[in-house]
Protein backbone atom coordinates (compact mmCIF):
# COMPACT_ATOMS: atom_id res chain seq x y z
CA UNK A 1 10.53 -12.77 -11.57
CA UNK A 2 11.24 -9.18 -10.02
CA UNK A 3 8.83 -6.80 -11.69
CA UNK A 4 9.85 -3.18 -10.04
CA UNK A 5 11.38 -2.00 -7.31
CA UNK A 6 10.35 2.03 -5.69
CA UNK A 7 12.12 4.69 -6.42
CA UNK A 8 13.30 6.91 -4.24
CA UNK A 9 15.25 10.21 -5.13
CA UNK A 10 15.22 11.18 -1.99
CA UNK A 11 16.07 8.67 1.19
CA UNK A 12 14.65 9.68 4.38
CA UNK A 13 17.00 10.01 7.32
CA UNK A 14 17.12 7.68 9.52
CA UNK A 15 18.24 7.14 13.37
CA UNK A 16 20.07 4.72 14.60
CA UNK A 17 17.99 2.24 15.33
CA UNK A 18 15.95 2.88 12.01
CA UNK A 19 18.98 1.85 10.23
CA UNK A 20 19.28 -1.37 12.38
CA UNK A 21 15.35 -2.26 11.91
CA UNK A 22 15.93 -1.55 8.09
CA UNK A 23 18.99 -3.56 7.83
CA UNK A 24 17.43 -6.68 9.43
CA UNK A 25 14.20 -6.25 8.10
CA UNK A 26 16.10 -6.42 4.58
CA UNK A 27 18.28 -9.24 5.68
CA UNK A 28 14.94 -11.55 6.54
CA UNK A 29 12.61 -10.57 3.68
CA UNK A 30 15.81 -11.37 1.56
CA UNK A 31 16.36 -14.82 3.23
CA UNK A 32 19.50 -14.53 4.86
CA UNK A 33 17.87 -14.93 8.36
CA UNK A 34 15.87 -17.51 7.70
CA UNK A 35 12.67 -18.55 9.07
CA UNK A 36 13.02 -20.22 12.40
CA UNK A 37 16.91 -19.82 12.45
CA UNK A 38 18.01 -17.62 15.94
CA UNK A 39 19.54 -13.75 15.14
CA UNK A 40 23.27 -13.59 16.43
CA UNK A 41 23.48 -12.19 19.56
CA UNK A 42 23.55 -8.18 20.78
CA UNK A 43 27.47 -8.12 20.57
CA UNK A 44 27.26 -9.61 17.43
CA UNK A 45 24.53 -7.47 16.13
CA UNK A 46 25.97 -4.17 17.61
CA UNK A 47 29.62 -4.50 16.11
CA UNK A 48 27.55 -5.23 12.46
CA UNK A 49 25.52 -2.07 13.15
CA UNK A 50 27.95 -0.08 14.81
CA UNK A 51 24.94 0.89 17.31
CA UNK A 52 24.55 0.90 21.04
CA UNK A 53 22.63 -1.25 22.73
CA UNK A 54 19.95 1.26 23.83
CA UNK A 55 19.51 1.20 19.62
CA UNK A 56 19.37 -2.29 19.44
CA UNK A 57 17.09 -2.86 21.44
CA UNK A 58 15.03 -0.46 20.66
CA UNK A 59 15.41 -2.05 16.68
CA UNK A 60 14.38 -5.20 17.53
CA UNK A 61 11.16 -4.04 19.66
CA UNK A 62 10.18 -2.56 16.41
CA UNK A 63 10.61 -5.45 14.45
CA UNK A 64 8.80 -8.02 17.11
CA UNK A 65 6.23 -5.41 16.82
CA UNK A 66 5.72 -5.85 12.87
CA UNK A 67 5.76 -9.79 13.41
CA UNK A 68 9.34 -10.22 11.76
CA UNK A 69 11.10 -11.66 14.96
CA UNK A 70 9.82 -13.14 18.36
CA UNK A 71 12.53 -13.18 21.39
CA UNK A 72 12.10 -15.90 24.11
CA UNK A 73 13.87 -15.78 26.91
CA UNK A 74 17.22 -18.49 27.44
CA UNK A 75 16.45 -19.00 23.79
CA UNK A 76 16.61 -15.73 21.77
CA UNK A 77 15.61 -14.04 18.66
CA UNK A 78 13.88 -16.28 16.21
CA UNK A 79 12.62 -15.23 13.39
CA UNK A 80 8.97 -15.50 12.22
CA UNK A 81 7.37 -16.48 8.98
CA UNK A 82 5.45 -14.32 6.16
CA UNK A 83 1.93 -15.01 7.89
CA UNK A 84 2.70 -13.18 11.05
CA UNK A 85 4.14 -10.29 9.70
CA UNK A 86 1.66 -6.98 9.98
CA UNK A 87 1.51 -6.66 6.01
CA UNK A 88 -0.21 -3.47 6.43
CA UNK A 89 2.55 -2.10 8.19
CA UNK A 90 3.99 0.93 6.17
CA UNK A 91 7.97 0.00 6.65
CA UNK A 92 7.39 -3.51 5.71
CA UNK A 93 5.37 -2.53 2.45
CA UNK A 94 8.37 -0.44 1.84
CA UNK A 95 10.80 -2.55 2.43
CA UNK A 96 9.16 -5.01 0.33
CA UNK A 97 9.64 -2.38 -2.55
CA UNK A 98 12.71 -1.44 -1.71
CA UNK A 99 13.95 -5.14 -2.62
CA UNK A 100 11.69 -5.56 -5.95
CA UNK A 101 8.41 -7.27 -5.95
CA UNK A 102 7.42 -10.09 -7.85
CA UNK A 103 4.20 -10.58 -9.74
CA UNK A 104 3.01 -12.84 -6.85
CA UNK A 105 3.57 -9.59 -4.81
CA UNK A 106 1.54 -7.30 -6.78
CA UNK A 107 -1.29 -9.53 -7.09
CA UNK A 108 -1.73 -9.55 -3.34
CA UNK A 109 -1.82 -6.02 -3.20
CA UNK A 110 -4.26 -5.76 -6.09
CA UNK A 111 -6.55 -8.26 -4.39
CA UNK A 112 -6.23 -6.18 -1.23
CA UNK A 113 -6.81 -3.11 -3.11
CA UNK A 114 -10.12 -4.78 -4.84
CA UNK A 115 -11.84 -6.35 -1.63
CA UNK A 116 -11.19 -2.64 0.59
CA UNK A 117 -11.18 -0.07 -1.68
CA UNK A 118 -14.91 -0.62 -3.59
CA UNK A 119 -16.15 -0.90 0.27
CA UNK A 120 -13.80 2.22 0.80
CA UNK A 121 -15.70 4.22 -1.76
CA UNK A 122 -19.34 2.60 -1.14
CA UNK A 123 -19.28 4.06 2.26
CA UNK A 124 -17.92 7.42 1.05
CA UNK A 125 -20.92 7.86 -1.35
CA UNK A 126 -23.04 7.07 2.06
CA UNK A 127 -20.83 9.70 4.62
CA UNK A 128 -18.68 11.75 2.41
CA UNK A 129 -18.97 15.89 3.09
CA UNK A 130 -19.32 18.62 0.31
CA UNK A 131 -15.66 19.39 1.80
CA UNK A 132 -14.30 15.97 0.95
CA UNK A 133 -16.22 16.06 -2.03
CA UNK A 134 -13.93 19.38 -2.83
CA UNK A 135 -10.99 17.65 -1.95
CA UNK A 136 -11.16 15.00 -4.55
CA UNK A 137 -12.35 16.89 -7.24
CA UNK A 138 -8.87 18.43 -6.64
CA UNK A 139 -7.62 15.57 -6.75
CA UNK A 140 -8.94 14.50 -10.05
CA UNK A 141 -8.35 17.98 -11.81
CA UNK A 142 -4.31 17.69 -10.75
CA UNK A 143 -4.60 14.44 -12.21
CA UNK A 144 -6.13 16.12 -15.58
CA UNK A 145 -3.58 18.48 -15.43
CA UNK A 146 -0.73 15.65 -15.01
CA UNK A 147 -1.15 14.07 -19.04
CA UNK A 148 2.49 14.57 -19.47
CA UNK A 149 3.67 13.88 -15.57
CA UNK A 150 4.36 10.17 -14.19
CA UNK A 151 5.24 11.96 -10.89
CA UNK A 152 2.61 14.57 -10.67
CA UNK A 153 -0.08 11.78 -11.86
CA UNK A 154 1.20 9.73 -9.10
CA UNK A 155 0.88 12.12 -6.12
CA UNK A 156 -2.61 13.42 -7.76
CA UNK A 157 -3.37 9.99 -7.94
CA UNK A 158 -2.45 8.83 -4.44
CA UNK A 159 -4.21 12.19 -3.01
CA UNK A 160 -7.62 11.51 -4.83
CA UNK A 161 -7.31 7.55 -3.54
CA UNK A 162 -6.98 8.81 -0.18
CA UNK A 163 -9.30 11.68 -0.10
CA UNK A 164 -12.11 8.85 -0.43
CA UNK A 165 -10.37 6.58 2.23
CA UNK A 166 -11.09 9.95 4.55
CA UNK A 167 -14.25 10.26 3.30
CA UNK A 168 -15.15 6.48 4.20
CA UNK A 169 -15.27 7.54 8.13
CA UNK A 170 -13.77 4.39 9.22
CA UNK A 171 -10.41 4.14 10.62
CA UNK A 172 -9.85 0.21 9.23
CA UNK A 173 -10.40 1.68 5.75
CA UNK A 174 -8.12 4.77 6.16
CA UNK A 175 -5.37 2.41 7.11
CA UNK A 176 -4.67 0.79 4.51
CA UNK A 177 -3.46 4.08 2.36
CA UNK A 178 -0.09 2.24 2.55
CA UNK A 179 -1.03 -0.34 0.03
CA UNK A 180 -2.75 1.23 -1.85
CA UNK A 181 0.00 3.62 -2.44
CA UNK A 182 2.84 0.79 -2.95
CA UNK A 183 0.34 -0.59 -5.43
CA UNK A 184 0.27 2.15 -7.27
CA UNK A 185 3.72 3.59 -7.69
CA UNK A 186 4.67 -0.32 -8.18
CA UNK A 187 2.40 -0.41 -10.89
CA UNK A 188 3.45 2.74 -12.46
CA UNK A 189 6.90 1.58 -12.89
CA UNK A 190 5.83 -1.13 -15.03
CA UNK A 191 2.54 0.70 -17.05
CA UNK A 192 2.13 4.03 -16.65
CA UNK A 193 -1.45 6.04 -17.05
CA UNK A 194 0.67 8.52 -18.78
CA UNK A 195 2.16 6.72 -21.34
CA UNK A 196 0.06 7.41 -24.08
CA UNK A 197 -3.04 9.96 -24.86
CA UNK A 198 -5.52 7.22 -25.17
CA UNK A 199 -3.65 5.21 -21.83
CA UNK A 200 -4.35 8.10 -20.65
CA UNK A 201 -8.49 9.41 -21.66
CA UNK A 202 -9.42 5.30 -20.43
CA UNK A 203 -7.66 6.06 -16.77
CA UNK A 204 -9.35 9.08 -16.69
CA UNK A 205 -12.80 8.15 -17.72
CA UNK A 206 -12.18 5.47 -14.84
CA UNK A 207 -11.54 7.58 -12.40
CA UNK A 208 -14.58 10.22 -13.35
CA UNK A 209 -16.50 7.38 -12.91
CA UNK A 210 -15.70 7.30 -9.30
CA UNK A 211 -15.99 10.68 -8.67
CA UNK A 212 -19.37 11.03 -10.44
CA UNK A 213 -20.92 7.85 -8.09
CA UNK A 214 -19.39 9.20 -4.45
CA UNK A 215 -20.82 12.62 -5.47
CA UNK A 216 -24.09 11.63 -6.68
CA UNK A 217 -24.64 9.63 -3.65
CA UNK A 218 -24.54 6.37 -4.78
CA UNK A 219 -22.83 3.69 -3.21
CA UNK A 220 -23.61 0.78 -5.66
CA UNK A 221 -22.26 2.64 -8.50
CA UNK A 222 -19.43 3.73 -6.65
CA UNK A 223 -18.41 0.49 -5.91
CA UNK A 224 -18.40 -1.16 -8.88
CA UNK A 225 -16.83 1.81 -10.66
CA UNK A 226 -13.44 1.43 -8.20
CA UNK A 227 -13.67 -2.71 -8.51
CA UNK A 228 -13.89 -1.54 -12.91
CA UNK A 229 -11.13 0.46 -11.94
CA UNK A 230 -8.38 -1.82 -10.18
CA UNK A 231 -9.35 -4.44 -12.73
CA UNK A 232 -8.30 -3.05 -15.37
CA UNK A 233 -5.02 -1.42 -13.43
CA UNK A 234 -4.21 -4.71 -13.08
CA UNK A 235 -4.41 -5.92 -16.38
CA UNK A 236 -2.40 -2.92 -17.47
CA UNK A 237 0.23 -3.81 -15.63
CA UNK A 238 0.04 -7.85 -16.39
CA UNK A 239 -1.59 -9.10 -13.58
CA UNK A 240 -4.31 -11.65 -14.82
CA UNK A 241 -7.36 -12.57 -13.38
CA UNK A 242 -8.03 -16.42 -13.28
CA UNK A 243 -11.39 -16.38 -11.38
CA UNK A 244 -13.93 -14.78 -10.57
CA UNK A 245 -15.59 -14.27 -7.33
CA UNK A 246 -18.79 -12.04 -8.09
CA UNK A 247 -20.19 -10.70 -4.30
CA UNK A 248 -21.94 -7.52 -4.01
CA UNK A 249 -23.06 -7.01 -0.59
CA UNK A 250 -25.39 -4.56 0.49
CA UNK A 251 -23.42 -1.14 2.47
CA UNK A 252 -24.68 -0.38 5.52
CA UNK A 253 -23.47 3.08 7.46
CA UNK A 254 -23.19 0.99 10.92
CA UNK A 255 -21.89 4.19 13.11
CA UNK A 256 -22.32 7.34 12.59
CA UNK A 257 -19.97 10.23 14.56
């Protein structure tokens, strides 16, 4: 069952061999290429595309490079299953949208969001600066401000997310800003924070929560105040949990700048 797909009022240009990486990248996630099968040929694929082969080329380099396709010489393009593709990669989350997600879908990127994103804001308490600190109180008060707003709560939203994936220091952890952002506009299509005044006070009180433990210094309560939080986003938007897997490991700054 398709849940949502992302909407976009405002499609993003896109060169030549953009379009031909979109188009294909489609094509496979939708099954038409399937797994193992071998992509028509350049002519083929040029004439579809109406591209030169300079683009093409330069298409299908980006797709080997997301996992979607592997070519071989004398026996060509063959396309690659789910578990090679780079799911962190920001066209192929997209593109994933783009298409609708299922509630399969969604659960992977709320599991995602749950094992990162408490480690995310654990190592924030630890590293964070009264500058970052700044920049997701921000965060939070445009989110205050957005009661009424699905769009403006979503961009608040996203911003205060990420302000604590900056704060975290590490580069693995500010990577993944791509889920977390297709997780949340996903999810916001379905259940919105916004959608009623007491919807509403429970997000926020979540989110405070947050705030209160990275600024306070402490990483425990930080933690388990962003697992609370993606919990019970997920539960909003029908996503249930059918075990549990308690683990609370001890957060350890290992590098410091």
């Amino acid at each position: 069952m398709v849940l949502a797909s992302s909407p976009r009022a405002f499609p993003k240009a896109r060169s030549a061999h953009d379009l031909v990486a979109h188009g294909l990248g489609h094509s496979i996630m939708q099954g038409h290429f399937p797994v193992g099968s071998t992509l028509p040929g350049d002519a083929e694929l040029m004439e579809l595309f109406g591209v030169s082969r300079t683009a093409l080329r330069e298409a299908m380099k980006t797709l080997a490079a997301k996992g979607l396709i592997e070519s071989k010489t004398k026996v060509g393009t063959k396309v690659l299953g789910r578990h090679h593709w780079n799911m962190f990669d920001p066209d192929i989350i997209e593109w994933h949208l783009d298409l609708g997600v299922d509630a399969q879908f969604l659960g992977w990127l709320f599991e995602i969001r749950q094992a990162l994103e408490p480690l995310a804001c654990a190592t924030a308490a630890l590293r964070r600066t009264p500058e970052q600190v700044e920049e997701m109180h921000q965060a939070l008060l445009a989110m205050y401000r957005c009661e009424k707003s699905r769009q403006g709560f979503t961009k608040a939203d996203l911003a205060f997310h990420r302000a604590i994936l900056e704060a975290s220091a590490n580069p693995f952890l500010q990577s993944i800003g791509s889920v977390i952002g297709a997780a949340l506009a996903t999810s916001f299509t379905i259940s919105s924070p916004v959608s009623s005044d007491e919807q509403f006070r429970r997000v926020m009180e979540q989110h405070q929560a947050v705030f209160d433990a990275i600024e306070a210094v402490k990483p425990a309560a930080a933690a388990e105040a962003m697992s609370n939080l993606i919990l019970r986003a997920a539960e909003r938007v029908g996503i249930k949990t059918k075990k549990s897997a308690l683990a609370a490991p001890p957060v350890h700054a290992f590098s410091e700048a």
